[in-house]
Protein backbone atom coordinates (compact mmCIF):
# COMPACT_ATOMS: atom_id res chain seq x y z
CA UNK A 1 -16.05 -11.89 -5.61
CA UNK A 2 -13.35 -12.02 -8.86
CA UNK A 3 -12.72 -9.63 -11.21
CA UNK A 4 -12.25 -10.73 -15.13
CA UNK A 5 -9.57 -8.65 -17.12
CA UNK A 6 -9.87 -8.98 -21.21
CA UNK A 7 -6.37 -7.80 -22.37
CA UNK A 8 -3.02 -9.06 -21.34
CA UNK A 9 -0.98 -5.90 -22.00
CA UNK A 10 0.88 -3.67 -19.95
CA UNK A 11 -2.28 -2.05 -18.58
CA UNK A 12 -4.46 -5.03 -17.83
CA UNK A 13 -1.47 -6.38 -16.06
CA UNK A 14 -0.87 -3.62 -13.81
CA UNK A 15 -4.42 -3.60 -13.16
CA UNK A 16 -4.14 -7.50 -12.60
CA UNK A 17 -1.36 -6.77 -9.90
CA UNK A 18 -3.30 -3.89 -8.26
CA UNK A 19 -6.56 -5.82 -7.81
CA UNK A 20 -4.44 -9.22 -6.55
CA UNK A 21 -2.63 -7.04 -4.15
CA UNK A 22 -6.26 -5.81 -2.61
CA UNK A 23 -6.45 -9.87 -2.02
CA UNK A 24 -9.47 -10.06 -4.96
CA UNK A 25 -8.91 -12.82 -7.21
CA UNK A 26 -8.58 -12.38 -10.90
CA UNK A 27 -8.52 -13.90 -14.11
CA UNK A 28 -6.68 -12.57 -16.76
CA UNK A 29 -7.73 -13.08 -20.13
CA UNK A 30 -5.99 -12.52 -23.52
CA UNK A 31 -6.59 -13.09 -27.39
CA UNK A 32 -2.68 -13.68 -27.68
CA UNK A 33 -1.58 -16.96 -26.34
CA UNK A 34 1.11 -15.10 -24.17
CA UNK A 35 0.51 -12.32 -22.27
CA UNK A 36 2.76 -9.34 -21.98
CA UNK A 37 3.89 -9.26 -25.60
CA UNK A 38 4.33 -5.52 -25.78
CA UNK A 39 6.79 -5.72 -23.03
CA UNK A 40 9.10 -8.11 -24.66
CA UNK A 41 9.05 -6.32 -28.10
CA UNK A 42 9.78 -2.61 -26.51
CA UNK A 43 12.87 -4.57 -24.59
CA UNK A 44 13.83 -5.76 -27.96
CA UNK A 45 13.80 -2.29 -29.47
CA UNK A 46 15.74 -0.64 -26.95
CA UNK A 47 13.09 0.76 -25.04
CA UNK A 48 14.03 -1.76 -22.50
CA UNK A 49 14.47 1.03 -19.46
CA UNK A 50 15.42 -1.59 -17.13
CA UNK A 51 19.03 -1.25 -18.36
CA UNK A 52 21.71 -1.28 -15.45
CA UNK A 53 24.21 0.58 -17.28
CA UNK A 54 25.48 4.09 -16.85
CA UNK A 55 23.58 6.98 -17.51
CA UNK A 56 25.65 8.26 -20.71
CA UNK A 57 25.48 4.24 -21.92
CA UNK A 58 21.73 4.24 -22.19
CA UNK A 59 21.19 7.65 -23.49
CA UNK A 60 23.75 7.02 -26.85
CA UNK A 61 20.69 3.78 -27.21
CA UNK A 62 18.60 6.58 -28.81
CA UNK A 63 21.01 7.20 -32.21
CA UNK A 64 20.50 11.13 -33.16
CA UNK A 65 18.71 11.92 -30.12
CA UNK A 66 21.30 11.68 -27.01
CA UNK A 67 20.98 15.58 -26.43
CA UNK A 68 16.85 15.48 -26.48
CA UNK A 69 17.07 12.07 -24.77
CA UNK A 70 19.57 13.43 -21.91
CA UNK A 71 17.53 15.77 -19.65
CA UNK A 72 14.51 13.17 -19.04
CA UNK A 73 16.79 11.01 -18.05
CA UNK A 74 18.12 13.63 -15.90
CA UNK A 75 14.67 14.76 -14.51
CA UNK A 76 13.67 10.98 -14.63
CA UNK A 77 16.49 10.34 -11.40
């Protein structure tokens, strides 16, 4: 048994990752030639939330928003 995914974006790749880690092969496919696009345009526009900077540093990312910003991050850990 193998399972097909149509869609190379953040959700057919998680669900690529879940199904591999049950040990069920998969083939990922994509209209794009790359897959994962969305992931390297959102890191591009700040929304990159792998940042490993200090707390205040990545909240001042979101210009005229820090104080809405501040308490996810907070609640976030």
């Amino acid at each position: 048994m193998s399972v097909v995914i149509i869609g190379g974006g953040p959700a057919g790749l998680m669900a690529a990752e879940t199904i591999l880690q049950a040990g069920i092969p998969v083939d990922l496919y994509d209209a794009m030639p790359s897959v994962g696009r969305k992931f390297l345009l959102a890191g591009r526009g700040g929304l990159n939330l792998t940042h490993a900077e200090p707390e205040s540093a990545f909240g001042q990312r979101y210009t005229g928003r820090e104080a809405e910003v501040a308490p996810w991050l907070a609640n976030w850990g």
